[in-house]
Protein backbone atom coordinates (compact mmCIF):
# COMPACT_ATOMS: atom_id res chain seq x y z
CA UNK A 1 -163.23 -41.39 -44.77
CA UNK A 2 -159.97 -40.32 -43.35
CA UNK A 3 -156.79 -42.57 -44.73
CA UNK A 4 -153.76 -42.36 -42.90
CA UNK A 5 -150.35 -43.97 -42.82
CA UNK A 6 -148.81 -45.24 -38.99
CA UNK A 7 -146.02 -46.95 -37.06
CA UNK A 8 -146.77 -49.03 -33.57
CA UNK A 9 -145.14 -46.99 -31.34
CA UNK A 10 -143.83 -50.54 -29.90
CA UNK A 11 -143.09 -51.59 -33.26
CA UNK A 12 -141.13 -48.30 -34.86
CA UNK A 13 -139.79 -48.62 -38.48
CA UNK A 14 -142.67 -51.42 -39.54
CA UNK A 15 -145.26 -48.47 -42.03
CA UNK A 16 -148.76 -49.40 -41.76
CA UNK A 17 -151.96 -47.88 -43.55
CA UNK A 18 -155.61 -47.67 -42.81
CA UNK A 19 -158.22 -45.33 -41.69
CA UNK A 20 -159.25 -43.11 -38.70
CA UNK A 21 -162.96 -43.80 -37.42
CA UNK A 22 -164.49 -42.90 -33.87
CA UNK A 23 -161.25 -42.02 -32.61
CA UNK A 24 -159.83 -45.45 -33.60
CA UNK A 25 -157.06 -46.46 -35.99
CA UNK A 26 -158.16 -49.20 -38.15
CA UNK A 27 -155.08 -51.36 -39.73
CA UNK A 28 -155.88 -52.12 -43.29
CA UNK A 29 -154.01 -54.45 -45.78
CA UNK A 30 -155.96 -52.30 -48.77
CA UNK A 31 -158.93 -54.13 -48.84
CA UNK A 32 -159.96 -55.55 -45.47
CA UNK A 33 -159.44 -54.15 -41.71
CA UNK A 34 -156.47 -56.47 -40.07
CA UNK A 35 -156.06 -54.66 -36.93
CA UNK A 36 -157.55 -52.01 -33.92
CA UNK A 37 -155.33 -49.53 -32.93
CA UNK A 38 -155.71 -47.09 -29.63
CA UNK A 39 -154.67 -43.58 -31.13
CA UNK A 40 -152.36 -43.07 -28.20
CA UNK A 41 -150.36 -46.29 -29.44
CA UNK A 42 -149.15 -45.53 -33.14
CA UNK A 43 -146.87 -42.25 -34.30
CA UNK A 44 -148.89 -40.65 -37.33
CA UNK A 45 -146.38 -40.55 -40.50
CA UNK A 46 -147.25 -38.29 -43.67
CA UNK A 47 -149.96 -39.61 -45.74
CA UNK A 48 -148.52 -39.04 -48.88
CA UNK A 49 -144.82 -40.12 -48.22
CA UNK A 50 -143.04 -39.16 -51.36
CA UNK A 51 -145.17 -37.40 -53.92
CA UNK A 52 -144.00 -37.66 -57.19
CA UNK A 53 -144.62 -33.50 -57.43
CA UNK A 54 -145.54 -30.88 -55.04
CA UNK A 55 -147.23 -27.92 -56.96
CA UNK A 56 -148.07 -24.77 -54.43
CA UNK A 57 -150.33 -22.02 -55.43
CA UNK A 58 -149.70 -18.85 -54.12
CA UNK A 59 -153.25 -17.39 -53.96
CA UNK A 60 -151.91 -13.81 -52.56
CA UNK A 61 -149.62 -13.37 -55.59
CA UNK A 62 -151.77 -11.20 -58.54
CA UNK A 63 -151.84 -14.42 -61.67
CA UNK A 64 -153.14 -17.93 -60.80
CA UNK A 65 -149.60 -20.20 -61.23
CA UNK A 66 -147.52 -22.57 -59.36
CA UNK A 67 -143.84 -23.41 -57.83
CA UNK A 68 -142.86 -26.90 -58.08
CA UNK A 69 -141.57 -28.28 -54.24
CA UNK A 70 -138.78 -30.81 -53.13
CA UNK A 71 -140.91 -34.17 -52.69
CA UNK A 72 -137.68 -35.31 -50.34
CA UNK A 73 -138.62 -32.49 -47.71
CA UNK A 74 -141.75 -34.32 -47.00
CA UNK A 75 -142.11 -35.07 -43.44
CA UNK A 76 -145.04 -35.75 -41.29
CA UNK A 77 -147.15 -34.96 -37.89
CA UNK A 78 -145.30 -34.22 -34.73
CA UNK A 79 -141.68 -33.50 -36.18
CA UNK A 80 -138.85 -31.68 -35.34
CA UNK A 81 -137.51 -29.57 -38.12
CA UNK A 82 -133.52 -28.64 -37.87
CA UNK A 83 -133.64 -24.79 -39.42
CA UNK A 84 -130.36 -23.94 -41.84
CA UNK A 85 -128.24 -21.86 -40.19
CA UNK A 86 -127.78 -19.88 -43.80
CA UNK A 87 -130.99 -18.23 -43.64
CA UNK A 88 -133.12 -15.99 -41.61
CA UNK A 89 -136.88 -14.87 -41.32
CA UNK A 90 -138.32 -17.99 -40.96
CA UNK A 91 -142.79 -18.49 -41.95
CA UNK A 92 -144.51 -21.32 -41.81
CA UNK A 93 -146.92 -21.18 -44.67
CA UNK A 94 -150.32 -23.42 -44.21
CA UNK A 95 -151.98 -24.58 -47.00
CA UNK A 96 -155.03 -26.62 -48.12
CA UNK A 97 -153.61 -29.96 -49.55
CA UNK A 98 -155.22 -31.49 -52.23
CA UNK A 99 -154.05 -35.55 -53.37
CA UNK A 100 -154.46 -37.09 -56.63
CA UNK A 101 -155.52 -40.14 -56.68
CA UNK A 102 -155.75 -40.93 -60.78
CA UNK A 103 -153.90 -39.73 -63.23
CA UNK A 104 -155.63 -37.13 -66.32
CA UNK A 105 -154.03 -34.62 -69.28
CA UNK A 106 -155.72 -31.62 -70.34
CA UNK A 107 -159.00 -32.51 -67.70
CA UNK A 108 -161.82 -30.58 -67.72
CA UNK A 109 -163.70 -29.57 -64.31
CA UNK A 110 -165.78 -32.62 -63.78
CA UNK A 111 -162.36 -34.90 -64.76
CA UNK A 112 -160.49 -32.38 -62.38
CA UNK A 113 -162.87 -33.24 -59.46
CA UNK A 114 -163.07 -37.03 -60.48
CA UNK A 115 -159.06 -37.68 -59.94
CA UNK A 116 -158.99 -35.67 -56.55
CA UNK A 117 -158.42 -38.73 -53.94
CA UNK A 118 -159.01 -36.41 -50.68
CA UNK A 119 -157.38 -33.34 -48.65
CA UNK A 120 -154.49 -32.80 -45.95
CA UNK A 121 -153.03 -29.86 -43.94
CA UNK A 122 -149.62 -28.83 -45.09
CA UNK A 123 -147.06 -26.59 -44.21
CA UNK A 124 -144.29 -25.24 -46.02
CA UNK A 125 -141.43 -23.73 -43.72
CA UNK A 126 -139.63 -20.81 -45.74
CA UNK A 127 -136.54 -18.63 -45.30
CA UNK A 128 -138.07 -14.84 -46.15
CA UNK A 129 -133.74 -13.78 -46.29
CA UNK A 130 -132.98 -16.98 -48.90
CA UNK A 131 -136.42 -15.70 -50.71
CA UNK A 132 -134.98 -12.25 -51.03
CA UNK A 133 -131.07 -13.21 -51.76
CA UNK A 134 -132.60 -15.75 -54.69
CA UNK A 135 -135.47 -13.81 -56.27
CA UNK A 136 -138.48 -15.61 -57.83
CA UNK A 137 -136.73 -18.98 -57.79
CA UNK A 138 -138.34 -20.34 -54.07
CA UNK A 139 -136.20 -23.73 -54.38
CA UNK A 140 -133.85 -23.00 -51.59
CA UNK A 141 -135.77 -21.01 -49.53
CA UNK A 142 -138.38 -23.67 -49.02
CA UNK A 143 -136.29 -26.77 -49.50
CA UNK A 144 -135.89 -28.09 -45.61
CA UNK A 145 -139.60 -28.52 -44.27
CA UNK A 146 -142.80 -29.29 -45.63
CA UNK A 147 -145.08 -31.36 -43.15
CA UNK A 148 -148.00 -33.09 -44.42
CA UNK A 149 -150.74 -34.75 -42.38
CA UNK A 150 -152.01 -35.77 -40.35
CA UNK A 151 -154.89 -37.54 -42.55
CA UNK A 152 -156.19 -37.54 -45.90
CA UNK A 153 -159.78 -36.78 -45.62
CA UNK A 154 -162.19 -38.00 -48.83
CA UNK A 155 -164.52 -35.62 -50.46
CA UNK A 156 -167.60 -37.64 -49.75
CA UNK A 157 -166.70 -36.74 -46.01
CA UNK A 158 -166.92 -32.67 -46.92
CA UNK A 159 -170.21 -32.80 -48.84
CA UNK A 160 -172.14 -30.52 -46.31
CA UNK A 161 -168.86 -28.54 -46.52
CA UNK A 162 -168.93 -27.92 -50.34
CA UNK A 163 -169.89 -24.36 -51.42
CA UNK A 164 -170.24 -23.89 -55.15
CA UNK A 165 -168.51 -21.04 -56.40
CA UNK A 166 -167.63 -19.46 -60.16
CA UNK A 167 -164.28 -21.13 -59.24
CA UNK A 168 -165.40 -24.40 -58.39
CA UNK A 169 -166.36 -25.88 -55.61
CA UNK A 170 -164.89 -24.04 -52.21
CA UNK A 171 -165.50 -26.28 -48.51
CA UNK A 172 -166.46 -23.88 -45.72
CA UNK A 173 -163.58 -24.96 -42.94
CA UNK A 174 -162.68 -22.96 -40.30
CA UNK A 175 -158.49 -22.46 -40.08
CA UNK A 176 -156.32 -21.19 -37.42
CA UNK A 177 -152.64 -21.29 -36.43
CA UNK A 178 -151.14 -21.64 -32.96
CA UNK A 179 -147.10 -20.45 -32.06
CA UNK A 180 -146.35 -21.84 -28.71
CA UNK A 181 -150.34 -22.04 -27.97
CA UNK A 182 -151.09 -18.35 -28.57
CA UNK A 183 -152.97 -18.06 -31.83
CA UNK A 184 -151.81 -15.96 -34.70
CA UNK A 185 -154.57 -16.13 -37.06
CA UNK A 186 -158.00 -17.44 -37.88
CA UNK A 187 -159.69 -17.36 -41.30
CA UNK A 188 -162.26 -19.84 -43.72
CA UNK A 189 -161.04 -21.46 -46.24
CA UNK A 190 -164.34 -21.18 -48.13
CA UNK A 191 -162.94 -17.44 -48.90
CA UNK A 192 -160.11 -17.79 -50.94
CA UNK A 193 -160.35 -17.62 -54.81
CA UNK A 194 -158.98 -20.76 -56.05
CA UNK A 195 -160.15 -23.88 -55.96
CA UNK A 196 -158.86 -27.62 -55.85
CA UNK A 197 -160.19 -28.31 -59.08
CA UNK A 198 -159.06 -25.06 -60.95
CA UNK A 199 -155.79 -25.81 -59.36
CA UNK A 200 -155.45 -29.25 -61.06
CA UNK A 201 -157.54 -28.35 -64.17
CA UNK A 202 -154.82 -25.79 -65.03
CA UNK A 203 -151.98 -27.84 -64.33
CA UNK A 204 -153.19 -30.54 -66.44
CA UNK A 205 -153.45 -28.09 -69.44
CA UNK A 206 -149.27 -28.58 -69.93
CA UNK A 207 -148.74 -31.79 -68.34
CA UNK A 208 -150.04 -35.42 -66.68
CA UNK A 209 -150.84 -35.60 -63.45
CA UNK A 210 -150.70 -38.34 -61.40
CA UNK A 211 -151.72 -40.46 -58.47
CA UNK A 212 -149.77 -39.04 -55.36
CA UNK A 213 -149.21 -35.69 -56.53
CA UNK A 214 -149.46 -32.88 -53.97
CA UNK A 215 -151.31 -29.52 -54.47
CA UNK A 216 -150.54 -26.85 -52.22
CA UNK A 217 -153.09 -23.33 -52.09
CA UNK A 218 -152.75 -20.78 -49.75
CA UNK A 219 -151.06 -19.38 -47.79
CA UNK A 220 -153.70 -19.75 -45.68
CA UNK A 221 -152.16 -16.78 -43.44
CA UNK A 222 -150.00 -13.83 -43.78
CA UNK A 223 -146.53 -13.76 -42.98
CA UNK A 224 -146.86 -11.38 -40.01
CA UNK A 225 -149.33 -14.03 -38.57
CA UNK A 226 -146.83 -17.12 -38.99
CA UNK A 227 -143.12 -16.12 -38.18
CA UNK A 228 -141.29 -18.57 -36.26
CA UNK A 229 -137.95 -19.19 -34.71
CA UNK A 230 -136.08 -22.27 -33.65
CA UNK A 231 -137.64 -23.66 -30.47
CA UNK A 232 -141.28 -22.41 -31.89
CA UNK A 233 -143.82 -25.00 -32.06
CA UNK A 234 -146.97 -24.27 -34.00
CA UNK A 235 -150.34 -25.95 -35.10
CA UNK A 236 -151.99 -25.81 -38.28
CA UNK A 237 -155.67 -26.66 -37.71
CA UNK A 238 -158.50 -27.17 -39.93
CA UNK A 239 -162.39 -27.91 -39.30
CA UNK A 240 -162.80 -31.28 -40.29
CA UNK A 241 -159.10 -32.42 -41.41
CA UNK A 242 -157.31 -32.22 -37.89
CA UNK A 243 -153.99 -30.44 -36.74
CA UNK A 244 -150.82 -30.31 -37.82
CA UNK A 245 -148.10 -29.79 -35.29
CA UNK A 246 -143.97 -29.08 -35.87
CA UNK A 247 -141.68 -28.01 -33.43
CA UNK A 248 -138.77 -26.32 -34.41
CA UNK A 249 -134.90 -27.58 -33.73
């Protein structure tokens, strides 16, 4: 299943929800279908509007930890992103979202995997100059982007995906990354060494988490692969969850 949020593109402002199917929006009220929608008619918004945390992993760092990110940066599909004149070396870092959908303290694996509501593309625009002026504290340096979308695809929709690994389970996905069409990088996710469930079970040892909260692993690609510059647009795609596009202001 593939949940997603929407406006009418005839009806702007008015947030709907429902799911994706057969190339089809379908309108739901939470329980029952209310409406049909042609994809070319509604403007995707992020699936997880405001989460109440963002945690992102930073797999190609040498200990297994997190950064906390600003909820209020969350945008979603298809949006133009102003870049702060006060920094420099712009990335845009692509990551494997993960969405709670319960909430759990101190979970074990099978609780881990139990509160996991589904996955999303995200990516995390960062100033590699702010990085550098503020040292391990990321706040600034990632505070004015992070796109989320376009869908949040259910587990039960990646079961021939799922790879069992000492980890956890892993989902062999194809990624890739496009900067004005030419593309920068291609990889599967199945490789990395973390997984969605040792990312929650850990942060559960020290606090709650809850429905809505955003994981973040990757970066899916090195930096040399995902520079950008204002007037860049780039695409975040993943086998099975879709593409995430940004152009940048």
């Amino acid at each position: 299943m593939k949940l997603c949020r929407f406006e009418l593109k005839s009806e702007p402002g008015t947030i709907r929800s429902g799911m994706v199917y057969d190339g089809k929006i379908y309108e739901t009220d939470g329980a029952e279908a209310i409406g049909v929608h042609e994809a070319a008619d509604v403007r995707p918004l992020a699936p997880v509007p405001t989460p109440p945390s963002i945690r992102v992993f930073r797999t190609d760092l040498s200990e297994t930890g997190f950064v906390y990110a600003n909820p209020a940066a969350v945008v979603g599909p298809s949006m133009v992103i102003e870049l702060p004149d006060s920094g420099s070396d712009y990335v845009a870092r692509s990551y494997f979202g993960a969405v709670i959908g319960g909430t759990g303290y101190q979970l074990g694996e099978e609780e881990a995997e139990a509160v996991l509501l589904g996955f999303t593309l995200v990516n995390i625009l960062s100033s590699k100059s702010i990085e550098e002026e503020d040292g391990k504290s990321l706040g600034r340096a990632q505070d004015f982007g992070i796109m989320v979308g376009p869908v949040i695809t259910t587990p039960d929709d990646l079961d021939d995906a799922m790879v069992p690994t000492d980890n956890g389970i892993m989902y062999k996905l194809s990624a890739s990354i496009r900067i004005n069409g030419d593309e920068k990088g291609f990889t599967n996710f199945e490789d990395f060494s973390l997984s969605t469930v040792e990312a929650v079970r850990f942060a559960s040892e020290t606090c709650t988490v809850r429905s809505g909260d955003l994981f973040c692993i990757g970066p899916i690609f090195s930096d040399e692969s995902c520079a950008v510059s204002k007037g860049d647009e780039f695409q975040f795609s993943m086998e099975r969850l879709g593409m995430l596009s940004t152009k940048l202001g």
